[in-house]
C-alpha atoms as a PDB file:
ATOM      1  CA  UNK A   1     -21.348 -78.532 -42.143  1.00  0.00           C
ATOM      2  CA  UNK A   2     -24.243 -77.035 -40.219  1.00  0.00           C
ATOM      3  CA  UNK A   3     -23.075 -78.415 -36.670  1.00  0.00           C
ATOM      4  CA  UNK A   4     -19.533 -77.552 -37.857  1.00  0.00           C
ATOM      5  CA  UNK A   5     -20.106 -73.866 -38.158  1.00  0.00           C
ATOM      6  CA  UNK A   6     -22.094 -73.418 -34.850  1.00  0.00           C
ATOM      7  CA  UNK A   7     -19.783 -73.640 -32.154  1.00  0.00           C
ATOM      8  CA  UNK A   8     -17.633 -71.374 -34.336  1.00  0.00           C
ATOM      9  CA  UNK A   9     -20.649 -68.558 -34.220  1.00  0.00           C
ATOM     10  CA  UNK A  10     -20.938 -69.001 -30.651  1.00  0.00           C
ATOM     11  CA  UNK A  11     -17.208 -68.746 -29.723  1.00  0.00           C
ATOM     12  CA  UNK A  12     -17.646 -65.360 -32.066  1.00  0.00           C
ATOM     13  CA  UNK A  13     -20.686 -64.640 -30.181  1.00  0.00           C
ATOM     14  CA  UNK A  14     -19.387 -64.538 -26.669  1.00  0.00           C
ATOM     15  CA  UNK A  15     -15.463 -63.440 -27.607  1.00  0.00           C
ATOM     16  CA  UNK A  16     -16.097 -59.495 -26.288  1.00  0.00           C
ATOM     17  CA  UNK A  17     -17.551 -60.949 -23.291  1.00  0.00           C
ATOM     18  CA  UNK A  18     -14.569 -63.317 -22.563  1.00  0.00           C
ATOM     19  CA  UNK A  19     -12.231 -60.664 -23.510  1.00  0.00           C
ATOM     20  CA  UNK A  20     -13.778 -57.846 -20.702  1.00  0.00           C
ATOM     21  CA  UNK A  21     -14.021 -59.914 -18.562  1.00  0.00           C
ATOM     22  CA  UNK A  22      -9.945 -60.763 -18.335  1.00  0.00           C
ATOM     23  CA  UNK A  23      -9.485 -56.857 -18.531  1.00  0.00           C
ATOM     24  CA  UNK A  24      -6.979 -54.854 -15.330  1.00  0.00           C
ATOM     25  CA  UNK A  25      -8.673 -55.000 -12.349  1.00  0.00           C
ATOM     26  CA  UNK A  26      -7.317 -51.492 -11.931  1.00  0.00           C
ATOM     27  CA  UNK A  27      -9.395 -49.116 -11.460  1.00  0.00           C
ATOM     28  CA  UNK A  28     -10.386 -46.154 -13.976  1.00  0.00           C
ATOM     29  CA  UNK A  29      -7.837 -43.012 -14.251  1.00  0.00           C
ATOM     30  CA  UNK A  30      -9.646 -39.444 -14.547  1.00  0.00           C
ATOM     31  CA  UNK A  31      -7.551 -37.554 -17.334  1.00  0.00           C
ATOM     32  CA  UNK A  32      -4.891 -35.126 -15.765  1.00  0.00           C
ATOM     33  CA  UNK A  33      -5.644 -31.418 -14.564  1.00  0.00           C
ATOM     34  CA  UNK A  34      -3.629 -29.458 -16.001  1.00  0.00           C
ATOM     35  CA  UNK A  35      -5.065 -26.153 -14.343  1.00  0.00           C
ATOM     36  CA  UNK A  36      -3.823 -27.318 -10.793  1.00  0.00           C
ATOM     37  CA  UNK A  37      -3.533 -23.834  -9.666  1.00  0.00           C
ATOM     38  CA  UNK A  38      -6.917 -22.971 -10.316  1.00  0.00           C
ATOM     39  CA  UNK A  39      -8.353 -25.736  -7.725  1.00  0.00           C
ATOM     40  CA  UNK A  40      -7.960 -26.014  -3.487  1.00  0.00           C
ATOM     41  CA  UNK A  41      -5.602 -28.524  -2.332  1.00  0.00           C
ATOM     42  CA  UNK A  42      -7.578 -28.328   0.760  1.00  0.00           C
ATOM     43  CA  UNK A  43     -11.533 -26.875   1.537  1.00  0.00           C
ATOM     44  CA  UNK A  44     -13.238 -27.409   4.997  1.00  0.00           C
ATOM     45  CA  UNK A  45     -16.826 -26.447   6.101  1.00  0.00           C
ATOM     46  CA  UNK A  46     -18.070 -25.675   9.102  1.00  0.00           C
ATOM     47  CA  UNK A  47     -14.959 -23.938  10.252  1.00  0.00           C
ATOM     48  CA  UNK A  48     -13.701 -22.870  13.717  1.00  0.00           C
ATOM     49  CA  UNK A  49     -10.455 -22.978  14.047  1.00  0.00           C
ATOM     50  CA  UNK A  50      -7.864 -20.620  16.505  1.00  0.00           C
ATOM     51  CA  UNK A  51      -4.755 -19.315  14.682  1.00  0.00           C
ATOM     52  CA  UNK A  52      -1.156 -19.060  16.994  1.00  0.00           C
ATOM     53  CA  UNK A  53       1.877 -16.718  16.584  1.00  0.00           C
ATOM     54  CA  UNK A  54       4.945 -17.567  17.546  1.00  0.00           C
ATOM     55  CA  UNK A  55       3.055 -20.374  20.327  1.00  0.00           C
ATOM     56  CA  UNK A  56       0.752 -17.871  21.476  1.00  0.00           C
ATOM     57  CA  UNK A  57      -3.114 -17.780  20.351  1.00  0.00           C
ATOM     58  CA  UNK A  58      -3.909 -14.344  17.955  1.00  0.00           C
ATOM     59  CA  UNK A  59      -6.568 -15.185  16.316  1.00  0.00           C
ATOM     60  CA  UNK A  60      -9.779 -16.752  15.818  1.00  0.00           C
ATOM     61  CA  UNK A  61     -11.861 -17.828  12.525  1.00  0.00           C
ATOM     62  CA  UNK A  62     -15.252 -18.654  11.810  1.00  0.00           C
ATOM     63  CA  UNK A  63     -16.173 -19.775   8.057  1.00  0.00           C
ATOM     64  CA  UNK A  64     -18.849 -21.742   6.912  1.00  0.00           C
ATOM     65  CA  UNK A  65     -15.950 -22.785   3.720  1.00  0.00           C
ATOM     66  CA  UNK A  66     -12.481 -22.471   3.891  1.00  0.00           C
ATOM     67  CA  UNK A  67     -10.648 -22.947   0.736  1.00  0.00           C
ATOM     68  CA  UNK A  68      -6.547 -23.035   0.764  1.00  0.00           C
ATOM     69  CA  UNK A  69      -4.736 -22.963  -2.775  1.00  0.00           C
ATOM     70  CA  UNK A  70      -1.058 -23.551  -3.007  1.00  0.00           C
ATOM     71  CA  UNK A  71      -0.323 -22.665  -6.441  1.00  0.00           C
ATOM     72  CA  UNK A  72      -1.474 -19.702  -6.837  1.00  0.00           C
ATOM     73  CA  UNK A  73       1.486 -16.532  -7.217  1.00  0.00           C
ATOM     74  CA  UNK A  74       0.665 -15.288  -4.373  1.00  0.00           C
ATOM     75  CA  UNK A  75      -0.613 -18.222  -2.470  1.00  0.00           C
ATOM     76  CA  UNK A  76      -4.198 -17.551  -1.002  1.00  0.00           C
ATOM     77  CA  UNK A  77      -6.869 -18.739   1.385  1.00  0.00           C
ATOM     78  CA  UNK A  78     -10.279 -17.831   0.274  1.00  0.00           C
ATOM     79  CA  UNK A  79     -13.807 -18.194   2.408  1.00  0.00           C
ATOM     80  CA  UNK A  80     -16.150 -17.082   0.189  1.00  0.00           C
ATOM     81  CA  UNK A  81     -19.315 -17.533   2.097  1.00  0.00           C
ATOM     82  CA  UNK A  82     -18.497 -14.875   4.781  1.00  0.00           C
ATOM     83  CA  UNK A  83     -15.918 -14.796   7.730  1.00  0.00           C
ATOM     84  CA  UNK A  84     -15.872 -13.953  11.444  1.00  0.00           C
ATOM     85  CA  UNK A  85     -11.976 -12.873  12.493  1.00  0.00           C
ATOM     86  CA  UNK A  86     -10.988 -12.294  16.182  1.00  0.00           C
ATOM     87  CA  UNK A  87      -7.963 -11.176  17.743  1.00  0.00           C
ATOM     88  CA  UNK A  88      -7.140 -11.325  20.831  1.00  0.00           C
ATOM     89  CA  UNK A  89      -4.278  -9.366  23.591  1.00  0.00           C
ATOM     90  CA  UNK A  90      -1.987 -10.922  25.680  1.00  0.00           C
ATOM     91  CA  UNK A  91      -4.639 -11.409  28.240  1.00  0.00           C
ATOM     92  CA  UNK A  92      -6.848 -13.396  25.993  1.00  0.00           C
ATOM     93  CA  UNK A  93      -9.544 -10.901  25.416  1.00  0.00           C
ATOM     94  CA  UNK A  94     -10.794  -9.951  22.149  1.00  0.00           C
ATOM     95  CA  UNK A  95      -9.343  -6.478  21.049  1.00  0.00           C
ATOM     96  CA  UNK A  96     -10.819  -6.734  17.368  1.00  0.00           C
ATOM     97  CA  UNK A  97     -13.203  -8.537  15.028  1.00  0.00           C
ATOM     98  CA  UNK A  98     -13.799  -8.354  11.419  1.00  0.00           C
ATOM     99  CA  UNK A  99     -16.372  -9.718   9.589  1.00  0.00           C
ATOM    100  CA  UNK A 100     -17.192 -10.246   6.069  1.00  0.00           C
ATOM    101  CA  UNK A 101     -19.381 -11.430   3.016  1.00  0.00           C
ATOM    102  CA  UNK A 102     -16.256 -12.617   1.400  1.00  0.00           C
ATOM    103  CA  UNK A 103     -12.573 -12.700   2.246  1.00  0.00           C
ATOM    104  CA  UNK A 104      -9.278 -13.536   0.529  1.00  0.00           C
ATOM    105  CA  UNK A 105      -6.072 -13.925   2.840  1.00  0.00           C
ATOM    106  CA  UNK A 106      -2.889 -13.797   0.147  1.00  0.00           C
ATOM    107  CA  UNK A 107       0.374 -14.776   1.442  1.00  0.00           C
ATOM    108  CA  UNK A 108      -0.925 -15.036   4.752  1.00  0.00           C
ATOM    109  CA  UNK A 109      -0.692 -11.394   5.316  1.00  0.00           C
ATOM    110  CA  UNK A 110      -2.510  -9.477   3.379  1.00  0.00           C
ATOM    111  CA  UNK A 111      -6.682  -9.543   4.000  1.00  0.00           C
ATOM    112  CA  UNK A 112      -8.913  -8.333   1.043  1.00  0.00           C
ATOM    113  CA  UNK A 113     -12.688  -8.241   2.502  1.00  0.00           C
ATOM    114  CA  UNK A 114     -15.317  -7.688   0.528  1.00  0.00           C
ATOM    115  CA  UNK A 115     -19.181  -6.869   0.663  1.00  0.00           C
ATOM    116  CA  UNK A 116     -20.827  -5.435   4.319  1.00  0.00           C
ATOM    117  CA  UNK A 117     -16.852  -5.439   5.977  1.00  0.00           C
ATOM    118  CA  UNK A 118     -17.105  -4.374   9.765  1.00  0.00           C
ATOM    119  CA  UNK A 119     -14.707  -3.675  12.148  1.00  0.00           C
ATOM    120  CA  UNK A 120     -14.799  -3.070  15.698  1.00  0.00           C
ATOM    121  CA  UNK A 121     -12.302  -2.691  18.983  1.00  0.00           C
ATOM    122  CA  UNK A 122     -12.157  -2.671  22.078  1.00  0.00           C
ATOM    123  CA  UNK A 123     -11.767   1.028  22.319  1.00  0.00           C
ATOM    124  CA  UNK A 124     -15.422   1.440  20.933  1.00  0.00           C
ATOM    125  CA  UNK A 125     -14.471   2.116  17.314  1.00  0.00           C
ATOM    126  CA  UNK A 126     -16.611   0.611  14.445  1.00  0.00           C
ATOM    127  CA  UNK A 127     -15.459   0.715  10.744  1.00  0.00           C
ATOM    128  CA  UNK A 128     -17.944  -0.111   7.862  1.00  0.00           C
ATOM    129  CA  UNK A 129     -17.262  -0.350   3.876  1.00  0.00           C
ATOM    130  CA  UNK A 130     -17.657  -2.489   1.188  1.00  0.00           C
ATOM    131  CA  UNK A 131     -13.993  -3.070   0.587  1.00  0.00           C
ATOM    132  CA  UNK A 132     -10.685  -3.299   3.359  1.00  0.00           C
ATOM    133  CA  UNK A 133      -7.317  -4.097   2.695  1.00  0.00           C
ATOM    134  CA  UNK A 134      -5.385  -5.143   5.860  1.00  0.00           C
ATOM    135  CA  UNK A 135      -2.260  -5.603   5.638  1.00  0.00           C
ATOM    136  CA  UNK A 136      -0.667  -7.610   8.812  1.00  0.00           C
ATOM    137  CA  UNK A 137       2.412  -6.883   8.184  1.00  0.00           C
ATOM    138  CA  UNK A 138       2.701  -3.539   8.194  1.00  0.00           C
ATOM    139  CA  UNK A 139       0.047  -2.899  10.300  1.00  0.00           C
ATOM    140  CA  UNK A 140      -3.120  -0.907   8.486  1.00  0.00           C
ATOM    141  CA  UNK A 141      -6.089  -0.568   6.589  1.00  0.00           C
ATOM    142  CA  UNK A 142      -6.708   0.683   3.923  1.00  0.00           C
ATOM    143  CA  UNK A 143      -9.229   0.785   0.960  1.00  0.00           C
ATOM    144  CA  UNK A 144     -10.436   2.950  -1.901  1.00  0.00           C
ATOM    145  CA  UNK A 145     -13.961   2.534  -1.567  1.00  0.00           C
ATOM    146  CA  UNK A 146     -16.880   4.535   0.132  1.00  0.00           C
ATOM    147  CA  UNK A 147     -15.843   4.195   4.247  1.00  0.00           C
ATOM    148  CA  UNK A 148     -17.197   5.047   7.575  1.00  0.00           C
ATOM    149  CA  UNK A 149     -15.793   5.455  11.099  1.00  0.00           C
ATOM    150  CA  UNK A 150     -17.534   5.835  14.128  1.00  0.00           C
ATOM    151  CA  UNK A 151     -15.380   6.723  17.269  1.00  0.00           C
ATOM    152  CA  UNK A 152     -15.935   7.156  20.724  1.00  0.00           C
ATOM    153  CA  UNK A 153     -15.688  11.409  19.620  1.00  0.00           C
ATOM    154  CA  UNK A 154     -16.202  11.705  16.376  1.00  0.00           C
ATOM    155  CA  UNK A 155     -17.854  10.472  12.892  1.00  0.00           C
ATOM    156  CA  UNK A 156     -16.050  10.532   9.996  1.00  0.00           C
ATOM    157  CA  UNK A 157     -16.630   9.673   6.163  1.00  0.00           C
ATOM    158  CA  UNK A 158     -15.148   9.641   2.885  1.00  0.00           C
ATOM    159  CA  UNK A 159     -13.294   7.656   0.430  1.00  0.00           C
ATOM    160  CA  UNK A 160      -9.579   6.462   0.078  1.00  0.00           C
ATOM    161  CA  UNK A 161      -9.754   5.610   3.796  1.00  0.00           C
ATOM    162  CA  UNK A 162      -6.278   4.646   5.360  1.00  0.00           C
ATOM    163  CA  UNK A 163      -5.589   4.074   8.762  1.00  0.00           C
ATOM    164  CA  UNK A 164      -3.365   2.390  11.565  1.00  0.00           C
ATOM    165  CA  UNK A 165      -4.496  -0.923  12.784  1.00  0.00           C
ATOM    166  CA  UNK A 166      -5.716   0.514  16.010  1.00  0.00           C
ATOM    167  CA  UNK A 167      -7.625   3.248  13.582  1.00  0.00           C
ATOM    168  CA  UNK A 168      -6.328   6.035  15.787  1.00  0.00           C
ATOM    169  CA  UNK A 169      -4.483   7.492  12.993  1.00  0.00           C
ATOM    170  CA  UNK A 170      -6.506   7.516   9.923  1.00  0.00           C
ATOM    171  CA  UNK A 171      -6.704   9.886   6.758  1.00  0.00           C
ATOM    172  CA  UNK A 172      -9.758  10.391   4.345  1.00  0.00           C
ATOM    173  CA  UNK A 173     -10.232  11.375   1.158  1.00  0.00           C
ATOM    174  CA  UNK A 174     -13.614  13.680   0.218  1.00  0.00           C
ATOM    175  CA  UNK A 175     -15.165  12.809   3.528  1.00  0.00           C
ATOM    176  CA  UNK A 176     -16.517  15.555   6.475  1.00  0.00           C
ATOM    177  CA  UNK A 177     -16.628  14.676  10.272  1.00  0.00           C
ATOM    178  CA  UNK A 178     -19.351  14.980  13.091  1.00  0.00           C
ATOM    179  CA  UNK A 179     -18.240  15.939  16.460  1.00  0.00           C
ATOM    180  CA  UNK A 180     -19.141  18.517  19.669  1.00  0.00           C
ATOM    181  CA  UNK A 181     -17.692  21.681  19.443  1.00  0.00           C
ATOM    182  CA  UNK A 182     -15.178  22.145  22.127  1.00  0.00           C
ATOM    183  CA  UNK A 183     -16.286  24.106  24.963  1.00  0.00           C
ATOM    184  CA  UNK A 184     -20.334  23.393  24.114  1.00  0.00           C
ATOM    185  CA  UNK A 185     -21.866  22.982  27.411  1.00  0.00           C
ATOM    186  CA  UNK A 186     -24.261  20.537  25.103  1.00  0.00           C
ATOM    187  CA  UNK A 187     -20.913  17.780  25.122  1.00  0.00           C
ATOM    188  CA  UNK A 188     -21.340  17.745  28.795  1.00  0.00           C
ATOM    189  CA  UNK A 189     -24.648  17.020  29.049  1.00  0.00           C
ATOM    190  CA  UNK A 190     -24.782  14.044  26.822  1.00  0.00           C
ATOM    191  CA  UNK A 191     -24.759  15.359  23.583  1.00  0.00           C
ATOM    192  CA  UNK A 192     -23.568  12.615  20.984  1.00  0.00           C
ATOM    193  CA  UNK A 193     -22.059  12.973  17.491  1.00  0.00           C
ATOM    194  CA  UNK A 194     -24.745  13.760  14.984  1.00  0.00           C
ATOM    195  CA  UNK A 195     -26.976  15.640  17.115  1.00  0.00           C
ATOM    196  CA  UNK A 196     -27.978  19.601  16.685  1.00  0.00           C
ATOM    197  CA  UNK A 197     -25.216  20.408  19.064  1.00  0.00           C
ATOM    198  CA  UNK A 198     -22.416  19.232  16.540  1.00  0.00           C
ATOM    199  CA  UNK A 199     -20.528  20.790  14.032  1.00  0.00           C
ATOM    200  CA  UNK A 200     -19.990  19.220  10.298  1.00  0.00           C
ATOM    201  CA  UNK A 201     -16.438  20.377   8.521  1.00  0.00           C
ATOM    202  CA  UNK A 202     -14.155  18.697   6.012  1.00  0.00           C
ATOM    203  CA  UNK A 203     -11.450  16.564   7.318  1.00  0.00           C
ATOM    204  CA  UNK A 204      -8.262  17.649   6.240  1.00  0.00           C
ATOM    205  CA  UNK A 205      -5.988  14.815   4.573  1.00  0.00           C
ATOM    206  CA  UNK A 206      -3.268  14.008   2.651  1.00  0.00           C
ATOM    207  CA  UNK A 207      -4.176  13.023  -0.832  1.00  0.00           C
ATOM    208  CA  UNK A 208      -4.129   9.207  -1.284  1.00  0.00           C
ATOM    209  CA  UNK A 209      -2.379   7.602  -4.121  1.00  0.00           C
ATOM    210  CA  UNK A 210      -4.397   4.839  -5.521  1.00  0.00           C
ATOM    211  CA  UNK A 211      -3.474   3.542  -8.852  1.00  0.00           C
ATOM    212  CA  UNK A 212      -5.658   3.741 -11.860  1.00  0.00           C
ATOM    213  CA  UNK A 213      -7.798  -0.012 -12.137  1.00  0.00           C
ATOM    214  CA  UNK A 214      -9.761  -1.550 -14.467  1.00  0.00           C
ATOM    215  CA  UNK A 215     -12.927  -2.588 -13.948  1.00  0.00           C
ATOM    216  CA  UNK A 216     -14.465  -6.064 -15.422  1.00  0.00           C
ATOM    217  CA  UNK A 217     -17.956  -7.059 -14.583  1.00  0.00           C
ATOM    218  CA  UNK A 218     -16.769 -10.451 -15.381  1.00  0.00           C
ATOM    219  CA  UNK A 219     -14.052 -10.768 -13.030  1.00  0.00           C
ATOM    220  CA  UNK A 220     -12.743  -9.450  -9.414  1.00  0.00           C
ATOM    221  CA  UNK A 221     -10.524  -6.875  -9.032  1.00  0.00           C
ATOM    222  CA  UNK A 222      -7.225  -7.827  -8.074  1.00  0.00           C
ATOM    223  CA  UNK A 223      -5.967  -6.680  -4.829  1.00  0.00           C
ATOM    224  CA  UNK A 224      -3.845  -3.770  -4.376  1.00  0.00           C
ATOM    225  CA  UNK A 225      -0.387  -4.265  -3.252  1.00  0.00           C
ATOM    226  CA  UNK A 226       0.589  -3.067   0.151  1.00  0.00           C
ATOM    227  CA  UNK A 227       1.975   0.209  -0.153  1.00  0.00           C
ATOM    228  CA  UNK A 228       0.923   0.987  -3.758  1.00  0.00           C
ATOM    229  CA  UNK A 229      -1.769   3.571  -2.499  1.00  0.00           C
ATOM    230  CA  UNK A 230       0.467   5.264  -0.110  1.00  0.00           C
ATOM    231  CA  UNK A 231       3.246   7.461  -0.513  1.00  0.00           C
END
């Protein structure tokens, strides 16, 4: 009876070894994501890449990540450890960069920078804030934070800043300009803005409409839509 029940014991024995070993070869399925929109379909490091319109070359970007989503209502690009942005004439030369601690491209036309944002042209203007809207296609900037422009003539300041995309037309809100006083024999001999020779005095705007936000420590604000803080 002994011998009988032995091989039985065994066979029980080895029976959940026998059994994983003829499991699927196939191999092991992740559960499903159901917050697709909330993940890239694409992220590249290390970026350089140059950006066309219409077959000609308008752009160039520099990222160290590049993340693309294409769920997301509006679709966005995101490179959220800084960006360099050129763009360049019709001659090839760069008329404008942008950088950035953080940037967000929705719809691929609509730029929301954030943290130490600088712009400069070629005409020798230099924009700095902490927040920029660009809006490609109707050609501005604009932003509702703390803003300051340095042109080849003049300084200015303020907040609600709005401008042309060449920033030769711009408007600010509570801000006061630095510039020679016409006539000053100081202007032709070198003075520059901000020196003793120059004359402070408010800029006079039109009032910017910027709707009311709120403000979340937890989360980012969302980006203003173009034309919402302009009448």
């Amino acid at each position: 009876m002994r011998h009988t029940l032995l091989p039985l014991i065994l066979i029980l024995t080895l029976l959940p070894a026998l059994l994983a070993g003829c499991s699927s070869d196939k191999p092991p399925i992740a559960p499903a994501i159901h917050q697709r929109d909330s993940l890239p379909i694409m992220t590249s490091y290390g970026v350089s890449k140059l950006i066309s319109d219409s077959g000609v070359m308008k752009y160039k970007v520099v990222a160290e990540e590049w993340n693309v989503y294409d769920r997301t209502n509006p679709t966005k690009q995101t490179f959220p450890k800084g960006l360099l942005l050129e763009k360049f004439n019709p001659k090839f030369h760069i008329e404008m960069y942008i950088t950035a601690d953080t940037a967000y491209w929705y719809n691929q036309s609509l730029w929301e920078l954030r943290g130490r944002v600088c712009v400069w042209n070629e005409n020798g203007t230099i924009f700095n804030s902490e927040l920029l809207y660009w809006d490609m296609n109707r050609h501005e900037f604009y932003s509702n934070r703390y803003s300051h422009l340095v042109t080849p003539d003049r300084e200015v300041d303020g907040h609600s800043f709005h401008s042309n995309e060449q920033m030769t037309q711009y408007e600010v809100n509570f801000g006061h300009a630095v510039f020679p006083l016409p006539g000053d024999p100081g202007a032709n001999a070198g003075t520059t803005p901000g020196s003793t020779d120059t004359v402070q005095e408010a800029v006079k705007t039109k009032p910017v409409l910027t709707p009311q936000r709120r403000h979340d420590d937890d989360k980012r604000e969302e980006p203003l839509p173009p034309g919402a803080h302009f009448k």
